[in-house]
Structure formats: C-alpha cells, structure tokens
C-alpha atoms as a PDB file:
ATOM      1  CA  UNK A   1      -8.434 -17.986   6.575  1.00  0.00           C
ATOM      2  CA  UNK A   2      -6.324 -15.173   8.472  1.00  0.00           C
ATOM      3  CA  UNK A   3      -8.313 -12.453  10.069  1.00  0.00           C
ATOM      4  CA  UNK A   4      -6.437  -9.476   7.993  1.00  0.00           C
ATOM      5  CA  UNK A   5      -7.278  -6.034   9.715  1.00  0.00           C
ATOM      6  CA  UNK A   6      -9.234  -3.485   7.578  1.00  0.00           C
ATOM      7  CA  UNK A   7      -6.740  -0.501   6.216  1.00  0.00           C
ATOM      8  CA  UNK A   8      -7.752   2.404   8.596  1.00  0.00           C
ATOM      9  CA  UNK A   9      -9.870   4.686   6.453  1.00  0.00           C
ATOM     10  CA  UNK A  10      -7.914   8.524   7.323  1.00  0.00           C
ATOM     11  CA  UNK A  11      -5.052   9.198   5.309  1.00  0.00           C
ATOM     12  CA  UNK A  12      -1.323   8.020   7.184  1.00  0.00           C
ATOM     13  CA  UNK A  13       0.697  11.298   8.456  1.00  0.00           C
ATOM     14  CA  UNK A  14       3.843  11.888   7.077  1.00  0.00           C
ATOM     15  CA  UNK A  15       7.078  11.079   8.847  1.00  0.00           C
ATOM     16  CA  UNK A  16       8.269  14.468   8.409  1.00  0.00           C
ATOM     17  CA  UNK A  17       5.599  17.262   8.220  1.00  0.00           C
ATOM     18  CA  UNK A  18       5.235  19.770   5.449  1.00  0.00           C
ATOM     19  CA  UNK A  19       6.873  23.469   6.777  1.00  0.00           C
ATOM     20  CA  UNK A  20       4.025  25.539   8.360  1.00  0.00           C
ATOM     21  CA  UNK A  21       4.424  27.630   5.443  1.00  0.00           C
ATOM     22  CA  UNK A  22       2.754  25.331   2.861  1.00  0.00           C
ATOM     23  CA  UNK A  23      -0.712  24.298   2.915  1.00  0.00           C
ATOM     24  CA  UNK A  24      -1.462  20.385   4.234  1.00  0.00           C
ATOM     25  CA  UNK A  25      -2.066  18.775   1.639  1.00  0.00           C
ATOM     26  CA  UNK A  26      -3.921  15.861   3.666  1.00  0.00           C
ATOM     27  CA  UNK A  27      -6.951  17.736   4.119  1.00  0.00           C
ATOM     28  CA  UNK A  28      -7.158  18.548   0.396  1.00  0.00           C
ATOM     29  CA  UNK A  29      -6.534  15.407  -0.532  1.00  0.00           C
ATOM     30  CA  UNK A  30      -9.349  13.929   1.890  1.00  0.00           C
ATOM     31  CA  UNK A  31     -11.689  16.320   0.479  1.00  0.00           C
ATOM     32  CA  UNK A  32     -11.137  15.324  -3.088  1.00  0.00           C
ATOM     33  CA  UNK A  33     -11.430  11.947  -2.221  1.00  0.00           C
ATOM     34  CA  UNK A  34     -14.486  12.164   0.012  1.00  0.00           C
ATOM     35  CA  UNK A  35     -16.186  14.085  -2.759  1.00  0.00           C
ATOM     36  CA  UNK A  36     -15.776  11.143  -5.159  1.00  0.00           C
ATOM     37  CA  UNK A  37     -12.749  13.363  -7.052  1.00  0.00           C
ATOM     38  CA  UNK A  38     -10.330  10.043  -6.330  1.00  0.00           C
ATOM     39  CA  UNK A  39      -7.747  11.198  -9.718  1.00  0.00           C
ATOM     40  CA  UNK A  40      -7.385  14.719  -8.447  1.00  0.00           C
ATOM     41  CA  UNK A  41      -6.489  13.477  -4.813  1.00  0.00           C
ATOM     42  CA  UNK A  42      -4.257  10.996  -6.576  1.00  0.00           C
ATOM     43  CA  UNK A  43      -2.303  13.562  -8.134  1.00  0.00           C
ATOM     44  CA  UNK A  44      -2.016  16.246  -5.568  1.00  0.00           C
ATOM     45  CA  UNK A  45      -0.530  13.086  -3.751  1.00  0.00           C
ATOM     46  CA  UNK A  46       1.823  12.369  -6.191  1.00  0.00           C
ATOM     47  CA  UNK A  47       3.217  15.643  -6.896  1.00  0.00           C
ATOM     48  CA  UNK A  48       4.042  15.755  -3.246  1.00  0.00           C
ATOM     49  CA  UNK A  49       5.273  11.886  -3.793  1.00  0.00           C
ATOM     50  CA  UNK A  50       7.396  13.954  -6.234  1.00  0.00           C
ATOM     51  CA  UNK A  51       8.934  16.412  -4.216  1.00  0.00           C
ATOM     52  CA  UNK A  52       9.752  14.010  -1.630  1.00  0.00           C
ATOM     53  CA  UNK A  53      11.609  12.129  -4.002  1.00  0.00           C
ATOM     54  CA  UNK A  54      13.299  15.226  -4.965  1.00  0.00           C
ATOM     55  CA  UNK A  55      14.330  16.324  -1.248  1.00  0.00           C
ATOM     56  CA  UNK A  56      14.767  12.871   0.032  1.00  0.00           C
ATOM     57  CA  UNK A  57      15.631  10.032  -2.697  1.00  0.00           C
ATOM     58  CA  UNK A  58      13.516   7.306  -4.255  1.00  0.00           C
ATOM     59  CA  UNK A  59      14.370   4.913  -1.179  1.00  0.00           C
ATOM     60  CA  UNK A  60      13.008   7.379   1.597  1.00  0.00           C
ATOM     61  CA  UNK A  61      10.542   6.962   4.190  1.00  0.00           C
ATOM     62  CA  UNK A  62       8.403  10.165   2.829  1.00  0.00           C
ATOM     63  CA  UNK A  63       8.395   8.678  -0.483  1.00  0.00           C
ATOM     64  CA  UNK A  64       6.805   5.380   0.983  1.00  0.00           C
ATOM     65  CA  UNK A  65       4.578   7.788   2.979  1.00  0.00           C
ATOM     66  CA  UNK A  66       2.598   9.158  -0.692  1.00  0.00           C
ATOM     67  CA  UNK A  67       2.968   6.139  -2.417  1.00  0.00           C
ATOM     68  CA  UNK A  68       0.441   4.622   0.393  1.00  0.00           C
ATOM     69  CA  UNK A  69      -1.525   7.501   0.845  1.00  0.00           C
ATOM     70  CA  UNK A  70      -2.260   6.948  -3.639  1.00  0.00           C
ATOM     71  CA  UNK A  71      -2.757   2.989  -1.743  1.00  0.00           C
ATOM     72  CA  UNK A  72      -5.914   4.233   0.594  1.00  0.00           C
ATOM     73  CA  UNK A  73      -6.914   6.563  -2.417  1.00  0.00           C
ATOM     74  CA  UNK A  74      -7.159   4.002  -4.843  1.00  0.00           C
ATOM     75  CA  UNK A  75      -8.700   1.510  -2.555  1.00  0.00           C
ATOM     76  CA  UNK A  76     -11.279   3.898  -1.500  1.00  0.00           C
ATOM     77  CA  UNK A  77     -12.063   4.190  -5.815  1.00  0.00           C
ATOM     78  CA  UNK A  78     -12.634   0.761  -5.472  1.00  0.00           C
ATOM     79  CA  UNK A  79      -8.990  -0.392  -7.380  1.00  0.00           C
ATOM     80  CA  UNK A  80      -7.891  -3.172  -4.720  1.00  0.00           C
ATOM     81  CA  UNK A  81      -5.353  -4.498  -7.069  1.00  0.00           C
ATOM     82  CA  UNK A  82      -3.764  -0.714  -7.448  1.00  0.00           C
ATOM     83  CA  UNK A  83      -3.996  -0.579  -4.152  1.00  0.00           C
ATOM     84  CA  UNK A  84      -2.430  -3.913  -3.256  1.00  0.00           C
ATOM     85  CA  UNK A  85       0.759  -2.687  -5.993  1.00  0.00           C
ATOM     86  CA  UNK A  86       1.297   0.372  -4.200  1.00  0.00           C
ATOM     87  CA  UNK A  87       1.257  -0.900  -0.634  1.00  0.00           C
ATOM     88  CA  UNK A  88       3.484  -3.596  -1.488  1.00  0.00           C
ATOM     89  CA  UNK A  89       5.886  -0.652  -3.335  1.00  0.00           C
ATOM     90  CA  UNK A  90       5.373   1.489  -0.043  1.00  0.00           C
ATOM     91  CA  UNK A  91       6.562  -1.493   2.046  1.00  0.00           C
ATOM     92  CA  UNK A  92       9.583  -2.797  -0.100  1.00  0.00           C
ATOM     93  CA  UNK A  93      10.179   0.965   0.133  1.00  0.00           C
ATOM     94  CA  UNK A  94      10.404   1.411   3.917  1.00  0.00           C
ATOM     95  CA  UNK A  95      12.668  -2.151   3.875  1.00  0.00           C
ATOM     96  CA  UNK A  96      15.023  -0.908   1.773  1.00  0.00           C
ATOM     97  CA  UNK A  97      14.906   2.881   3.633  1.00  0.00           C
ATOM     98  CA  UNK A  98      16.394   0.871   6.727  1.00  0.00           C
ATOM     99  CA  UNK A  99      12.592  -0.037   8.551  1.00  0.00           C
ATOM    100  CA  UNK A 100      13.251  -3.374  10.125  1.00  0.00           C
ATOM    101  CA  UNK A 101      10.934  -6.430   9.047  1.00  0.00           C
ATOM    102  CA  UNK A 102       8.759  -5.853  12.490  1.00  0.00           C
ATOM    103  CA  UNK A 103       8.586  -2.192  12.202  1.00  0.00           C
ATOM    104  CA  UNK A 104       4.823  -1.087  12.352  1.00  0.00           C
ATOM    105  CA  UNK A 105       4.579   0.992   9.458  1.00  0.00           C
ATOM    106  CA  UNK A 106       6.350  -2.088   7.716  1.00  0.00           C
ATOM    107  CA  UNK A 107       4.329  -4.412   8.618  1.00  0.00           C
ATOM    108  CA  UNK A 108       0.938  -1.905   8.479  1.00  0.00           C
ATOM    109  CA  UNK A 109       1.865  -1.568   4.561  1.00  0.00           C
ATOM    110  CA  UNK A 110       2.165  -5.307   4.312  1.00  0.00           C
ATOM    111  CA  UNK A 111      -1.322  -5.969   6.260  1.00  0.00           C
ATOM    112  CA  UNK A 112      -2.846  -3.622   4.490  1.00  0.00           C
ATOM    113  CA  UNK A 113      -1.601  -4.878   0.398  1.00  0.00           C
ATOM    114  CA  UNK A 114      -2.932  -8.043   1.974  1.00  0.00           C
ATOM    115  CA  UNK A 115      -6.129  -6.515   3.049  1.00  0.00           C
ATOM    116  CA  UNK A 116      -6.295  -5.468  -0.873  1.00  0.00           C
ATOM    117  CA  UNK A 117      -5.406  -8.207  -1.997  1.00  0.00           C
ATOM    118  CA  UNK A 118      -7.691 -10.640  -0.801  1.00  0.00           C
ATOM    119  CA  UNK A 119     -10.267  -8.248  -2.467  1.00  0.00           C
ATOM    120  CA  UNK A 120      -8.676  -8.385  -6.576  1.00  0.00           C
ATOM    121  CA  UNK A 121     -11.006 -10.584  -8.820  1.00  0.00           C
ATOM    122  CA  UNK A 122      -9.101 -10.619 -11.435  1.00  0.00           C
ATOM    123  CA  UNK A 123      -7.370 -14.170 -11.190  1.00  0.00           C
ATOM    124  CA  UNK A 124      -4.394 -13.185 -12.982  1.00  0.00           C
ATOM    125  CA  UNK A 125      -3.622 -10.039 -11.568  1.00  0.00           C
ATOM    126  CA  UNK A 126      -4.279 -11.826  -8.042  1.00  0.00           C
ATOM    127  CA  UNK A 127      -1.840 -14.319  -9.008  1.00  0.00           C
ATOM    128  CA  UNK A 128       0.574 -11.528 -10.151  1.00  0.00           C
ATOM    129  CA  UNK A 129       0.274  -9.640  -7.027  1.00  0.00           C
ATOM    130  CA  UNK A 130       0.231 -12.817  -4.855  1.00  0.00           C
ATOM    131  CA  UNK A 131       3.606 -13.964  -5.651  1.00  0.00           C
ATOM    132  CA  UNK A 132       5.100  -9.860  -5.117  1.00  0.00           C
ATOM    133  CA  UNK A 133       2.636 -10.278  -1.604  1.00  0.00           C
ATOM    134  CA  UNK A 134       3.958 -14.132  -0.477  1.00  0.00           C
ATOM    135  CA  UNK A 135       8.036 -12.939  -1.103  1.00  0.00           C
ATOM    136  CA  UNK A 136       6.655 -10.061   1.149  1.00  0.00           C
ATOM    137  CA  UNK A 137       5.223 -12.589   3.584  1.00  0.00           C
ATOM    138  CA  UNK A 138       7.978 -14.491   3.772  1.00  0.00           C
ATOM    139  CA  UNK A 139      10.193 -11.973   5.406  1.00  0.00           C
ATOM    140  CA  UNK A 140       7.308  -9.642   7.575  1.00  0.00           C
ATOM    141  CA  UNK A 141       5.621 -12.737   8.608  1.00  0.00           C
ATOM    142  CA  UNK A 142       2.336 -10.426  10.610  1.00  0.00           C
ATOM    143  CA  UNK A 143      -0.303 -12.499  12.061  1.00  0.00           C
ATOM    144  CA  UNK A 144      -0.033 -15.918  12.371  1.00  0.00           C
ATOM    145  CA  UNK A 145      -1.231 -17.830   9.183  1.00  0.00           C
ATOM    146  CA  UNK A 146      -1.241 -14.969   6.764  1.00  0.00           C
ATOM    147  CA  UNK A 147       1.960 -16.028   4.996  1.00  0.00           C
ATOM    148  CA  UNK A 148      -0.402 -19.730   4.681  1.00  0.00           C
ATOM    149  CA  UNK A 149      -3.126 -17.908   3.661  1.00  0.00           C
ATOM    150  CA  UNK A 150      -1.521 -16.009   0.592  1.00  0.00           C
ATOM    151  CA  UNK A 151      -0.330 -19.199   0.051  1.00  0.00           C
ATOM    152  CA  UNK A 152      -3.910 -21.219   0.383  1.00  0.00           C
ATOM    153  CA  UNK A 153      -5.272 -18.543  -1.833  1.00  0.00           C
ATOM    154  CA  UNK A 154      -2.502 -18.941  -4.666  1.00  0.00           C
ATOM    155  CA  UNK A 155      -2.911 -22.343  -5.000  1.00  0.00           C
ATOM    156  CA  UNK A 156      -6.909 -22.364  -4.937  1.00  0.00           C
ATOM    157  CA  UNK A 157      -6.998 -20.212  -8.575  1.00  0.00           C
ATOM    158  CA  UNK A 158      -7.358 -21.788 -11.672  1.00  0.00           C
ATOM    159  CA  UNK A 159      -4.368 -23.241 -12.811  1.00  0.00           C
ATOM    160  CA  UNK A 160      -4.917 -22.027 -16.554  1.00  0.00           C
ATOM    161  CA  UNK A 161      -3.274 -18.996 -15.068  1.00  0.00           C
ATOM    162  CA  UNK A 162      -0.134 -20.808 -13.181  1.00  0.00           C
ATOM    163  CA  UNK A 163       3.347 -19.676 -14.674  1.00  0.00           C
END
C-alpha cells in the first residue's frame, strides 16, 4: 500500500487574495468549522466559490481554490467521499486552468482525493470515485505506487458492484 500524505488540516490560501477591503473569509470559515458549524463554513465558502466564478470563469484557479477549501471542510465533517469528489473537481479544475500535471497544487489536490478516498466505506461510491481517482492517476502519477494502489484497491471490492 502507498504511503498517501495526510491533507494538511488549515484551510489552502487563495491564489489571489480578497481586496483589503473585504473581510477574510478564511478565518470565518475556520471558526465555523472548528466550532462543529461544518454547513455554514461550507456555504460562506461557496458563495465566495461563487464570486470567483463570477470574476474569473468556471475553469479558474480561484474557483479550484473554494471548491477544495468545501474538500478540507467536508473531510473535517467526516464526508471522505464528498471530500474525495471535490478534490478530484478542484484538480481536473487546475488541469484544465493551464496547471501542468507536476504542478504542486495539482498534484496536492490529487494526493489529497486519494487521501479521502482510501477512507469511503461505501463500496460503491469507492468504486465510483475510484475510477474518476485512477483516470486522475494516470496522468499526475505522485508517489510511486499510488496509481497501483487505486488500482489494488479497485479490484479488491466485491465484484457485485463491478460495472
């Protein structure tokens, strides 16, 4: 089995900083979560997911940037599998936004949906995500082995739930 690193626990910075002039919503959104309040610092990160898409286009770097911060929120509720979804988004995000396959914050949203992944119970939605994770995989390799560990993984569930 691949050693996959732990997601760091504080919230990723955005690429482009909110003007002085409006509150960070980081800290707000740290305090929500640390309190336990995980769908109220989901939502004040997706309204600013929102206006990023707004100012900079569904395919942008800032988008990517809230989609993984809802990633760290939704692992730290305990949702791997939501998690795992929206790293994988975040990542197919940053690909498509021009990040190159070895970029770190590429390959940190890839680590980290496997990191999540390797934590879903569910043996369909495992599957699901597996295949989205393994096409991932294939093209930001990361450590050595973890594209033959997604793949050791998908073929060890029960295969009641293969396509």
């Amino acid at each position: 089995m691949v050693d996959v690193p732990a997601p760091r626990q504080e919230l990723p910075q955005p690429a482009e900083p909110a003007p002085a002039a409006e509150a960070d919503p980081h800290r707000a959104i740290t305090q929500a979560s640390q309190a336990g309040r995980h769908a109220e610092a989901a939502a004040i990160a997706a309204s600013w997911e929102q206006k990023a898409l707004r100012e900079h286009g569904a395919t942008s770097v800032e988008v990517a940037h809230w989609i993984e911060v809802r990633a760290v929120i939704a692992l730290e509720e305990g949702a791997p599998d939501r998690a795992c979804a929206l790293w994988l988004r975040g990542a197919v995000i940053r690909l498509t936004a021009g990040q190159g396959d070895t970029h770190p914050e590429v390959l940190a949203a890839v680590d980290r949906a496997h990191y999540a992944w390797r934590h879903v119970t569910d043996p369909a939605k495992a599957r699901e995500l597996g295949s989205e994770l393994l096409t991932l995989r294939t093209r930001v390799t990361g450590k050595s082995g973890a594209r033959q560990d997604v793949q050791r993984r998908l073929a060890g569930l029960p295969s009641a739930l293969r396509p």
